[in-house]
N, C-alpha and C. Protein backbone atom coordinates (compact mmCIF):
# COMPACT_ATOMS: atom_id res chain seq x y z
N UNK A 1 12.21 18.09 13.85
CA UNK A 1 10.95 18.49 13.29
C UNK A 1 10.88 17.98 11.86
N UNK A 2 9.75 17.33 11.46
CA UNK A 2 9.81 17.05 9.87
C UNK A 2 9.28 18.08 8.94
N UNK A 3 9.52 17.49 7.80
CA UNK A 3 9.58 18.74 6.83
C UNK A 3 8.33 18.36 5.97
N UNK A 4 8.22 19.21 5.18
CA UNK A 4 6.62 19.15 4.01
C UNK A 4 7.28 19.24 2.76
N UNK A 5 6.28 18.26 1.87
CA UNK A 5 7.20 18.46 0.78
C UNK A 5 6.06 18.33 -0.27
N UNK A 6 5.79 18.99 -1.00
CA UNK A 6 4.97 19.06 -2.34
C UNK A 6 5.12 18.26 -3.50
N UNK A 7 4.45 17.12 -4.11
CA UNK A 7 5.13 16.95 -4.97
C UNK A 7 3.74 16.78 -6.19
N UNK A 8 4.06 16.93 -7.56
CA UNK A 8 2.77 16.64 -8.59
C UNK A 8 2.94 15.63 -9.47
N UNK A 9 2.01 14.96 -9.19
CA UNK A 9 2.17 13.57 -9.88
C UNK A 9 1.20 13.35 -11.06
N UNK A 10 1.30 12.88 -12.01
CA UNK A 10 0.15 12.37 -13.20
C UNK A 10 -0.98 11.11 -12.13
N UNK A 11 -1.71 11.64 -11.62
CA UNK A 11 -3.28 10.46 -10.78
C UNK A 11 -3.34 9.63 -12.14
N UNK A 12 -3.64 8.34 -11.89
CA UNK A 12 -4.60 7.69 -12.63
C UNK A 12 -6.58 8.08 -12.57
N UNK A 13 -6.93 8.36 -13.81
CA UNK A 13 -8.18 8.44 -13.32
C UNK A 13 -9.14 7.44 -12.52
N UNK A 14 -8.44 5.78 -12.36
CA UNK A 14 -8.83 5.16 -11.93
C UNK A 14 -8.62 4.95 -10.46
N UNK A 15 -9.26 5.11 -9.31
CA UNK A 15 -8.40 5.11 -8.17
C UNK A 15 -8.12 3.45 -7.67
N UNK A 16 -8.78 2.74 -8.53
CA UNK A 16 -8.46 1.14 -8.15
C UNK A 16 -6.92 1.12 -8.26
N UNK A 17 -6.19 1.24 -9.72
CA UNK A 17 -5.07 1.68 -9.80
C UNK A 17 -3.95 1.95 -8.43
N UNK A 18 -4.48 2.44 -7.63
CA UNK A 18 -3.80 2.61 -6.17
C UNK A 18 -4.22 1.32 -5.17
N UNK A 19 -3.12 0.12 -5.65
CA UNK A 19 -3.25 -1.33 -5.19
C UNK A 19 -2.32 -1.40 -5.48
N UNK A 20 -1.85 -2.82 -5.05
CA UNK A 20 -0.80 -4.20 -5.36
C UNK A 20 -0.74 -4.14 -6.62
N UNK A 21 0.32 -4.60 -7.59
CA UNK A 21 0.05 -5.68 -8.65
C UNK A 21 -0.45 -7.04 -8.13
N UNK A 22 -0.99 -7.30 -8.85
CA UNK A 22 -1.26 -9.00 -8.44
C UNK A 22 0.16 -10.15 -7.84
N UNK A 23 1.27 -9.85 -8.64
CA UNK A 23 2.02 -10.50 -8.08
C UNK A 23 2.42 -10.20 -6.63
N UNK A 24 2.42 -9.23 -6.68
CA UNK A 24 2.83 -8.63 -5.09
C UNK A 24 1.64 -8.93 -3.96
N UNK A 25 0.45 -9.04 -4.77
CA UNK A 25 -0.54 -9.41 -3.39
C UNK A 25 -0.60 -10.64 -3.15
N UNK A 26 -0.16 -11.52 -4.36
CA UNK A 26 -0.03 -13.13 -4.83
C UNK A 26 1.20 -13.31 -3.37
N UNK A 27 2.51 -12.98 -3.17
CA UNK A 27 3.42 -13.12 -2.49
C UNK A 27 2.76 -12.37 -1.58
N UNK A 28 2.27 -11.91 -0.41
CA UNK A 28 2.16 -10.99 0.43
C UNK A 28 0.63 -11.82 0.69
N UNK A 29 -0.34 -12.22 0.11
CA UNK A 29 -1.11 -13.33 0.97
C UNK A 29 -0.37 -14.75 1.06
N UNK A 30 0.47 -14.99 0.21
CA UNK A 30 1.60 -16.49 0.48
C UNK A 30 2.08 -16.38 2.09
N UNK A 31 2.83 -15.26 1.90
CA UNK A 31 3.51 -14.93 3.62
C UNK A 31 2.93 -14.84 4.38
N UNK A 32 1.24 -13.88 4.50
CA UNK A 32 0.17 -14.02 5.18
C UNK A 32 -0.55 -15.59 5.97
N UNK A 33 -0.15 -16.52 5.11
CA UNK A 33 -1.64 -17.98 4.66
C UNK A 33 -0.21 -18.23 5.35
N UNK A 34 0.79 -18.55 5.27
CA UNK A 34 2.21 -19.29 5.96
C UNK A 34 2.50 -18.94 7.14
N UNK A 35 2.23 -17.99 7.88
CA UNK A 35 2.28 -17.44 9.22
C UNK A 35 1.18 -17.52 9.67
N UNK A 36 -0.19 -17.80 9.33
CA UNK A 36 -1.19 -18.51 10.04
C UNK A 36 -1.25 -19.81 9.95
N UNK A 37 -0.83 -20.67 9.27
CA UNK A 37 -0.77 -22.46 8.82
C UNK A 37 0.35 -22.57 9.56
N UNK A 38 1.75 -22.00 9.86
CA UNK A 38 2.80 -22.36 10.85
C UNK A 38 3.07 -21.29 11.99
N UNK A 39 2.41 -20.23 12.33
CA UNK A 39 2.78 -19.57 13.60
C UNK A 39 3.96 -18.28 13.45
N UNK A 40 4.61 -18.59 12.48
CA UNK A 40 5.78 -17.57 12.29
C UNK A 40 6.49 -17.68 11.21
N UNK A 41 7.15 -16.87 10.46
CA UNK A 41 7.93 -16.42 9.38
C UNK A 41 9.46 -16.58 9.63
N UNK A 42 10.42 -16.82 8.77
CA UNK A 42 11.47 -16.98 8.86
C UNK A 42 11.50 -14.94 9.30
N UNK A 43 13.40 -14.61 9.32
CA UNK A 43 13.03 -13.64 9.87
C UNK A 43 13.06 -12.63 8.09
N UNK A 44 13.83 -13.24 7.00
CA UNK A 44 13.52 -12.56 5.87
C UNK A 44 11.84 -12.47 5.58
N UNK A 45 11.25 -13.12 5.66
CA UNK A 45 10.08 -12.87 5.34
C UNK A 45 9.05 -12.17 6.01
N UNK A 46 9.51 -12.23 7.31
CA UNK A 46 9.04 -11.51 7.97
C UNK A 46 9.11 -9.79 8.09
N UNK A 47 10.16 -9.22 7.32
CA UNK A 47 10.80 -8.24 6.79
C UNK A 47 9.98 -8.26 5.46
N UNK A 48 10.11 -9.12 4.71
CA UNK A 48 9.12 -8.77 3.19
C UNK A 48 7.84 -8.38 3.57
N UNK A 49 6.94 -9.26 4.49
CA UNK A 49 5.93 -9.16 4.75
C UNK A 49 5.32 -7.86 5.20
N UNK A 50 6.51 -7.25 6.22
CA UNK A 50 6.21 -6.09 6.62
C UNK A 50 6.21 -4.73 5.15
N UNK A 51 7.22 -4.67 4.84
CA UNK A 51 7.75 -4.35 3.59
C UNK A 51 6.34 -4.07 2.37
N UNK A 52 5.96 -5.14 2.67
CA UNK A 52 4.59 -5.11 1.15
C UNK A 52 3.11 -4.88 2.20
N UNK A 53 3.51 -4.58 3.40
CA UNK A 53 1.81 -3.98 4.55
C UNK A 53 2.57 -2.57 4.27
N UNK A 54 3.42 -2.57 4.29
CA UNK A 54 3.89 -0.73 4.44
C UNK A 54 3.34 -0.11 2.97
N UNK A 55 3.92 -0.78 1.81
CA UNK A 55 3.00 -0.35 0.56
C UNK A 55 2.07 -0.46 0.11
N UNK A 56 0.83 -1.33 0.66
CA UNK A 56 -0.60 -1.52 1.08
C UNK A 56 -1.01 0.08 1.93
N UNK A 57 -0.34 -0.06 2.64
CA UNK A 57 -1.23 1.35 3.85
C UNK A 57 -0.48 2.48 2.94
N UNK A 58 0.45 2.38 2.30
CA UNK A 58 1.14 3.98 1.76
C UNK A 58 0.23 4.30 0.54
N UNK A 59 -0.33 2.85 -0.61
CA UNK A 59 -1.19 3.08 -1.52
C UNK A 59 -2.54 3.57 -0.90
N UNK A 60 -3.25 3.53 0.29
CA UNK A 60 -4.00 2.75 0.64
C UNK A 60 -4.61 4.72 1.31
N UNK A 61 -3.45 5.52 1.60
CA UNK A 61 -3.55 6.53 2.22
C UNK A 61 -3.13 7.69 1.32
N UNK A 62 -2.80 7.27 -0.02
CA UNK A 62 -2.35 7.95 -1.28
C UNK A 62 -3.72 8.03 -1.93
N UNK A 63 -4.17 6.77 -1.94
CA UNK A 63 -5.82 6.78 -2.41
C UNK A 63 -7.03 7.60 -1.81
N UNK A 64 -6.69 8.00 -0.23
CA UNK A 64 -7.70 8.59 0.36
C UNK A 64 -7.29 10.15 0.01
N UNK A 65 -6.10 10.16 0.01
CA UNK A 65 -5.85 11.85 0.33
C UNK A 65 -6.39 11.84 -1.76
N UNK A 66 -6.44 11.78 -2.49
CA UNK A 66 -6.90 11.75 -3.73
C UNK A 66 -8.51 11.77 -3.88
N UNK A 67 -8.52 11.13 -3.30
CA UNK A 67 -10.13 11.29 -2.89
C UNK A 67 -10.65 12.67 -2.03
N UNK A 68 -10.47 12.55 -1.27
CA UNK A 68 -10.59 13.97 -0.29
C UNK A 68 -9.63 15.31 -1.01
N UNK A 69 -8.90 15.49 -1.98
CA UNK A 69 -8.39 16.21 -2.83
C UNK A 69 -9.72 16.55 -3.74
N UNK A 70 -10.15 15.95 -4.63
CA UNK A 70 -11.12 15.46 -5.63
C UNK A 70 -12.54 16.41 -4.97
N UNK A 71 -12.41 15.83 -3.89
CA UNK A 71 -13.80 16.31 -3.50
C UNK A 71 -13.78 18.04 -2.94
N UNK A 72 -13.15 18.25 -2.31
CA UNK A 72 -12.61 19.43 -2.53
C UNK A 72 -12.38 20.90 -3.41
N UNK A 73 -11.47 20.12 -4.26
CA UNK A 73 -11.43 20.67 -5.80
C UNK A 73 -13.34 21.02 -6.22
N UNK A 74 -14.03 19.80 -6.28
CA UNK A 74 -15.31 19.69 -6.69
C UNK A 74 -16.45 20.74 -5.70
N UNK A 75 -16.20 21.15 -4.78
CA UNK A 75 -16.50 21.80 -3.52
C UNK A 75 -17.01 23.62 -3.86
C-alpha cells in the first residue's frame, strides 16, 4: 500500500516557473528531433529521454495540483 506524504514548499508566484530550463528542453527536443530523423535512440538516450518526459509530466502535474489548490483556497 503507498503512503501520503505532506510536504510545504515556497510556490513561485509564477506558475510558468513549473517547466524545463531551457537547457533541458534544448537536450530533450535534440533526443526527440533524433528519434524521429533516425527511428531510434541509442539505449543511453533513450533512458535520458525518458528521464526528462518523467520531469515534464511531474512539473507538469505539480503545476495543476497548484492551480486547483489556488482555486480552492480562493473558493
Amino acid at each position: 500500500m503507498g503512503h501520503s506524504v505532506t510536504v510545504q514548499l515556497q510556490l513561485p508566484k509564477d506558475l510558468e516557473e513549473f517547466k524545463l530550463p531551457p537547457a533541458l528542453h534544448e537536450r530533450l527536443q535534440e533526443l526527440l528531433d533524433k528519434q524521429d530523423e533516425k527511428g531510434k535512440l541509442t539505449s543511453r538516450e533513450r533512458r535520458e529521454a525518458e528521464a526528462l518526459t518523467q520531469l515534464v509530466d511531474m512539473l507538469a502535474l505539480m503545476k495543476l495540483r497548484v492551480e486547483s489548490a489556488s482555486l480552492h483556497a480562493g473558493a
